[in-house]
N, C-alpha and C. Protein backbone atom coordinates (compact mmCIF):
# COMPACT_ATOMS: atom_id res chain seq x y z
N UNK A 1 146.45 22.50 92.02
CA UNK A 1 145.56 22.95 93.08
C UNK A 1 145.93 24.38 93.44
N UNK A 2 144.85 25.16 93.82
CA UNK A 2 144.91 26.22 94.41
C UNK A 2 144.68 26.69 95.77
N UNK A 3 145.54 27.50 96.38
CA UNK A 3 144.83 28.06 97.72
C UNK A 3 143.68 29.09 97.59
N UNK A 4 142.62 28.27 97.98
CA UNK A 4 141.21 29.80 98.01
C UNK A 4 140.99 30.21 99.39
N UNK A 5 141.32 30.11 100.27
CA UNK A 5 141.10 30.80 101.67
C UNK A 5 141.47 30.28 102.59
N UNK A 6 142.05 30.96 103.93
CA UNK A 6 142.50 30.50 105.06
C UNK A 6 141.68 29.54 105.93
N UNK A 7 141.64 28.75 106.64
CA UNK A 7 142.99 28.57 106.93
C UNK A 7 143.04 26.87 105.98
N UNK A 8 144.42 27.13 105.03
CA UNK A 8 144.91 26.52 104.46
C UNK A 8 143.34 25.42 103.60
N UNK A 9 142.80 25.80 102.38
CA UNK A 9 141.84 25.53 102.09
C UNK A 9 142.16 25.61 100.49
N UNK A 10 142.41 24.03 99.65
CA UNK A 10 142.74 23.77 98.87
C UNK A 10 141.80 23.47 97.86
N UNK A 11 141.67 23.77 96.09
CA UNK A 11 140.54 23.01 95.52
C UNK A 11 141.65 23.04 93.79
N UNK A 12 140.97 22.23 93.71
CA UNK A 12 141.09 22.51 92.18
C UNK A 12 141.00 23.16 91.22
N UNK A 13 141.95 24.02 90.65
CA UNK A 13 141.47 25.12 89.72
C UNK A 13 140.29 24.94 88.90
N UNK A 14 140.36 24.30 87.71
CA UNK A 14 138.96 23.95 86.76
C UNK A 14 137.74 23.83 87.64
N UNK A 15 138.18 23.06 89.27
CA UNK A 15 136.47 23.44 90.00
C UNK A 15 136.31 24.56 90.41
N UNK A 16 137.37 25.16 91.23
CA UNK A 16 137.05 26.48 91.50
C UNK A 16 136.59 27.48 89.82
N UNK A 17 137.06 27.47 89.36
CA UNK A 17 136.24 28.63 87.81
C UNK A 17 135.05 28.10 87.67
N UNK A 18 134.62 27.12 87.94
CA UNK A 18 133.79 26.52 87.51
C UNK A 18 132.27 26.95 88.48
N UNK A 19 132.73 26.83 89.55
CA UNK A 19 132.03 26.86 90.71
C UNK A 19 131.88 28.60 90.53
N UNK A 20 132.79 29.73 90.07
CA UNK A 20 132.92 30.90 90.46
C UNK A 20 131.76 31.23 88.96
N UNK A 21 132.04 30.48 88.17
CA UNK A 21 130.82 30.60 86.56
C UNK A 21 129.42 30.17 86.68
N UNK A 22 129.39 29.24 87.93
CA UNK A 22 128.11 28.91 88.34
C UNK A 22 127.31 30.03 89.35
N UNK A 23 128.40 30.64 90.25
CA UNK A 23 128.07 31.27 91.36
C UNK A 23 127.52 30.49 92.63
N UNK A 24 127.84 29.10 92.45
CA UNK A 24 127.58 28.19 93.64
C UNK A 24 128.72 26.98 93.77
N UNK A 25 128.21 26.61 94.64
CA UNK A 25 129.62 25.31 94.90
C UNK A 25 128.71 23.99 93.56
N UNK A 26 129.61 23.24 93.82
CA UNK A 26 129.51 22.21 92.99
C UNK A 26 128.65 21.20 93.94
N UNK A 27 127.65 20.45 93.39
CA UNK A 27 127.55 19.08 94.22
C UNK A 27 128.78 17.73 94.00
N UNK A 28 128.45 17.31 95.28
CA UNK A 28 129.04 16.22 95.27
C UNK A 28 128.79 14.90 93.68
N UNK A 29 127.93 15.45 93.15
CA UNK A 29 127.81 14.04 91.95
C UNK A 29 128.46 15.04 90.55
N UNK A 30 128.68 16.09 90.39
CA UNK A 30 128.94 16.79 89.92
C UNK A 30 130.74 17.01 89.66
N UNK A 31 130.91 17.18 88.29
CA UNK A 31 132.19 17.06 87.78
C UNK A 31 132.63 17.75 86.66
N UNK A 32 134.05 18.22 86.75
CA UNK A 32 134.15 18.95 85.61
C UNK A 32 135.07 18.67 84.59
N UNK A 33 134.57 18.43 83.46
CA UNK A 33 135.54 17.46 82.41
C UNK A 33 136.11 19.00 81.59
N UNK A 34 137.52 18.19 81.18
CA UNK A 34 138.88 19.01 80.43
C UNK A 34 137.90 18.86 78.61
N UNK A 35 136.99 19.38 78.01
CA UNK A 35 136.87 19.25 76.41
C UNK A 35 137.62 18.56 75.38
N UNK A 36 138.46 19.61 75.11
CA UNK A 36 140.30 18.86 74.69
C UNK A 36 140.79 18.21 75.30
N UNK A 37 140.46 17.45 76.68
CA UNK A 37 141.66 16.48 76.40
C UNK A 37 142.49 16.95 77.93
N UNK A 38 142.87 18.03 77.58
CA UNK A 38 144.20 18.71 77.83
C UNK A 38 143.79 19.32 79.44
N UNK A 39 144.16 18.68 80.66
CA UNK A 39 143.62 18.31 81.77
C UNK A 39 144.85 20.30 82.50
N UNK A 40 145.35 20.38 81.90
CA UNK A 40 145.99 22.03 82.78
C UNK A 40 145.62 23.04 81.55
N UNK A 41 144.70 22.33 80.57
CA UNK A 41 143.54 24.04 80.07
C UNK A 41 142.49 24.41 80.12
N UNK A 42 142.55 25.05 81.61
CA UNK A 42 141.47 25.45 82.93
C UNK A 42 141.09 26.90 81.96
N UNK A 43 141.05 26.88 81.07
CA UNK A 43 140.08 27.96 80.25
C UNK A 43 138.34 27.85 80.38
N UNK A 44 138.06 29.01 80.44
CA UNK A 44 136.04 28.57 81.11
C UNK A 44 135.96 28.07 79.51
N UNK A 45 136.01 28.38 78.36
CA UNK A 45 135.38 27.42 77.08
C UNK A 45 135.85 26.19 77.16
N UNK A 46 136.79 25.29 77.94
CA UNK A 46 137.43 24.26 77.75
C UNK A 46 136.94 23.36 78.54
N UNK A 47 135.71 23.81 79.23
CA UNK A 47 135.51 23.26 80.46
C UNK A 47 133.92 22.99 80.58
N UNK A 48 133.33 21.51 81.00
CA UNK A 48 131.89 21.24 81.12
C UNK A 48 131.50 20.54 82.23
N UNK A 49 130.26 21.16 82.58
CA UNK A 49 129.97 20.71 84.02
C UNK A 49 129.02 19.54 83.59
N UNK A 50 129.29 18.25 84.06
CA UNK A 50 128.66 17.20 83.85
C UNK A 50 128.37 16.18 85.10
N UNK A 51 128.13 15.08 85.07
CA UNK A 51 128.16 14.29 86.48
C UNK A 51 129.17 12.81 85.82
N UNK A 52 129.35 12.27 87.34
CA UNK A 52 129.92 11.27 87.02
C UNK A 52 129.83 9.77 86.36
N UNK A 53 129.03 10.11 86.11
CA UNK A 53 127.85 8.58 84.97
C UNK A 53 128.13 8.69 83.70
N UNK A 54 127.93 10.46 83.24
CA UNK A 54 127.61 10.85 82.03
C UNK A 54 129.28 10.57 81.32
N UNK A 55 130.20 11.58 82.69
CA UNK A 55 131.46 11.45 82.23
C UNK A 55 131.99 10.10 82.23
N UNK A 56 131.65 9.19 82.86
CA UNK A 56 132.55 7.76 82.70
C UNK A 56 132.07 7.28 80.98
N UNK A 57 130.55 7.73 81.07
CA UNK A 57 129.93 6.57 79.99
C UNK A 57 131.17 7.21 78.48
N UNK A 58 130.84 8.71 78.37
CA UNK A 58 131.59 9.14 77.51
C UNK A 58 133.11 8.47 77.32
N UNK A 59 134.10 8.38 78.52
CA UNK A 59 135.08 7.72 78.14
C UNK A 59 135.45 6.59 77.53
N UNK A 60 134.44 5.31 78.43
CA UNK A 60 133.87 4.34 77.68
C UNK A 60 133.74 4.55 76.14
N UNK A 61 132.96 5.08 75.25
CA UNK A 61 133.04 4.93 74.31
C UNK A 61 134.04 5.37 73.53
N UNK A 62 134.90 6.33 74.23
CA UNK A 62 136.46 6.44 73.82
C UNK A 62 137.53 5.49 73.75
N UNK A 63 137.57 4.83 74.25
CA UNK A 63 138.49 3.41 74.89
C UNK A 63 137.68 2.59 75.85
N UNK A 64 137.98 1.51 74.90
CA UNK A 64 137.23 0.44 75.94
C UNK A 64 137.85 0.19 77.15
N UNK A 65 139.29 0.43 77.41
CA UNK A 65 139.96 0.44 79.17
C UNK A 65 140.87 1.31 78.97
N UNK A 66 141.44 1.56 79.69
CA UNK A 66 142.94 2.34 79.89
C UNK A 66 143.92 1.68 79.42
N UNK A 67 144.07 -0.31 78.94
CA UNK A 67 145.06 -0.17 78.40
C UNK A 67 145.04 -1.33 77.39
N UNK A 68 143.79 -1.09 77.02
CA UNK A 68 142.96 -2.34 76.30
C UNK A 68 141.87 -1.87 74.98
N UNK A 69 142.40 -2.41 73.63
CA UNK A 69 141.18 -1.24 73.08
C UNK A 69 140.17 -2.40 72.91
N UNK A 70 140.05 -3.57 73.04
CA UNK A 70 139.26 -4.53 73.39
C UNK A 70 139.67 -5.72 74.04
N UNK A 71 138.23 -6.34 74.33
CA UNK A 71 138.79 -8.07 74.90
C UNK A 71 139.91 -8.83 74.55
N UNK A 72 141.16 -8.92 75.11
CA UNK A 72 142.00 -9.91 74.69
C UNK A 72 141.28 -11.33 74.29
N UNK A 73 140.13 -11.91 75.11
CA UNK A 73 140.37 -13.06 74.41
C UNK A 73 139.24 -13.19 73.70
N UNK A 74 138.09 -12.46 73.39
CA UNK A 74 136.97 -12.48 72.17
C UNK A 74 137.66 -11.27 71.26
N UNK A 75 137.97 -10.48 71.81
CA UNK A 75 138.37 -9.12 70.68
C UNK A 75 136.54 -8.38 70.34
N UNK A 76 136.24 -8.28 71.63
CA UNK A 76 134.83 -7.56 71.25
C UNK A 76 134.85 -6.58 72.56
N UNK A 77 134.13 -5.32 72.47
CA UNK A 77 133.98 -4.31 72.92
C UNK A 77 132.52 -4.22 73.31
N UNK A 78 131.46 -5.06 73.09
CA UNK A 78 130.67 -4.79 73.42
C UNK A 78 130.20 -5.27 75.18
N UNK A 79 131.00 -6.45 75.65
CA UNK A 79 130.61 -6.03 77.23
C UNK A 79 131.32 -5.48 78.19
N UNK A 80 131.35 -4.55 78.94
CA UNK A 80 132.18 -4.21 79.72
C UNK A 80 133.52 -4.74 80.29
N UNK A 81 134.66 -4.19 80.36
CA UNK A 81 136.16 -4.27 80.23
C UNK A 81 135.88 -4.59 82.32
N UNK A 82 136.25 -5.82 82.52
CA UNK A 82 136.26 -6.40 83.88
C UNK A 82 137.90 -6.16 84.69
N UNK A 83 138.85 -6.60 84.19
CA UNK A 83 139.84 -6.82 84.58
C UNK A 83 140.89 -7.82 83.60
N UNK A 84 142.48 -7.30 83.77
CA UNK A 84 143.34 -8.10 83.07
C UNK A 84 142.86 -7.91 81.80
N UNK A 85 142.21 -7.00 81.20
CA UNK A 85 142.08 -7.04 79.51
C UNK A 85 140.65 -8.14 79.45
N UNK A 86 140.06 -8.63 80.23
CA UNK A 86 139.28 -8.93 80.00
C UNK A 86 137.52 -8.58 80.03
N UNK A 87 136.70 -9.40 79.14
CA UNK A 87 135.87 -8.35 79.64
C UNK A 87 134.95 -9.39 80.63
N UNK A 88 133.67 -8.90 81.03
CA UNK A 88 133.12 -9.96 82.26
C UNK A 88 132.82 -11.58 81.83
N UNK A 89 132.16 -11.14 80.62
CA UNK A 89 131.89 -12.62 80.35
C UNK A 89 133.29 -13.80 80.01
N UNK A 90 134.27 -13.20 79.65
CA UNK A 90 135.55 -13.86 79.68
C UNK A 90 135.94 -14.11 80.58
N UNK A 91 136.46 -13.09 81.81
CA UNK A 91 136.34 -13.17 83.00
C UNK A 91 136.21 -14.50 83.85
N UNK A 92 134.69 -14.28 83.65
CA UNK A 92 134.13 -15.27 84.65
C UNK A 92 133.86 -16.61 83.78
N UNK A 93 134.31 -16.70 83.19
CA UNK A 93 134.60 -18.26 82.09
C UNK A 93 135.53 -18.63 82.25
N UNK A 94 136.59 -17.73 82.15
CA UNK A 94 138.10 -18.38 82.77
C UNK A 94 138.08 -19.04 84.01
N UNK A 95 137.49 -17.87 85.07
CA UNK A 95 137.25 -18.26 86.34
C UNK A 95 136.71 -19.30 86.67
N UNK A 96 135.15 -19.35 86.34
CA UNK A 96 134.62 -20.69 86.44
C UNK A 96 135.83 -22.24 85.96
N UNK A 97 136.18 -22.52 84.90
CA UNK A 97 137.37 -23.07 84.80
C UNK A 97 138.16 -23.29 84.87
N UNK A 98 138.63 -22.56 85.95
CA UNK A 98 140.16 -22.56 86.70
C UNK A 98 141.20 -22.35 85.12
N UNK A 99 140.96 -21.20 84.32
CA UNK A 99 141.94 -21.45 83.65
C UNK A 99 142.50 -19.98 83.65
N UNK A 100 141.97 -18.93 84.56
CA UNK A 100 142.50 -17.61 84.73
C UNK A 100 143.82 -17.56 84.84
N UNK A 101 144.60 -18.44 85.67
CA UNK A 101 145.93 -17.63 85.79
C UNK A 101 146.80 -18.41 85.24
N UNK A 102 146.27 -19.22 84.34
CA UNK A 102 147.05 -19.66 82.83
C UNK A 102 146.60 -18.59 81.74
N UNK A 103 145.86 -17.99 81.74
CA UNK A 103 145.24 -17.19 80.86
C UNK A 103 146.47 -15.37 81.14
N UNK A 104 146.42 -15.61 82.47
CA UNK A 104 147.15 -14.31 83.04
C UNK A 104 148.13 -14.45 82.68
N UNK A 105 148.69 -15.42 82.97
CA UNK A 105 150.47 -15.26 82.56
C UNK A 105 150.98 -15.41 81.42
């Protein structure tokens, strides 16, 4: 983070360049993704102004979760990653069956 003006008024580097390349502030649905990857190279080519839908969906098709590259218990990627490695329709099958937190542990 950076200081941009008194009194004590903090932002984010990559938003602030970003905002200073636009010549306006950012909206609120509005976001600015790292290209590479590489989240402290606040370079203006490294940097894309997108929203937050576009940027989630993109990650999504990068990894199906943060620490899951699919469903533990189908091993499919095609419905959304719910919780515990699972995805919804597993989920709520376990659930319905009381067999979730045999499944969890």
């Amino acid at each position: 983070m950076i200081k941009i003006a008194d009194p004590d008024v903090w932002m984010y580097e990559h938003r602030f360049i970003m905002q200073k390349e636009l010549g306006r502030p950012l909206k609120s649905s509005e976001l600015v993704h790292h290209k590479g990857g590489n989240g402290l190279n606040n370079a203006k080519q490294n940097l894309q102004l997108t929203t937050t839908a576009v940027h989630n969906k993109a990650h999504v098709l990068i990894q199906w979760s943060r620490r899951f590259k699919e469903c533990r218990r189908c091993h499919s990627t095609a419905n959304p990653h719910l919780s515990h490695g699972l995805c919804k329709p597993c989920y709520d099958y376990l659930r319905y069956h009381q067999q979730l937190d045999q499944w969890l542990n």
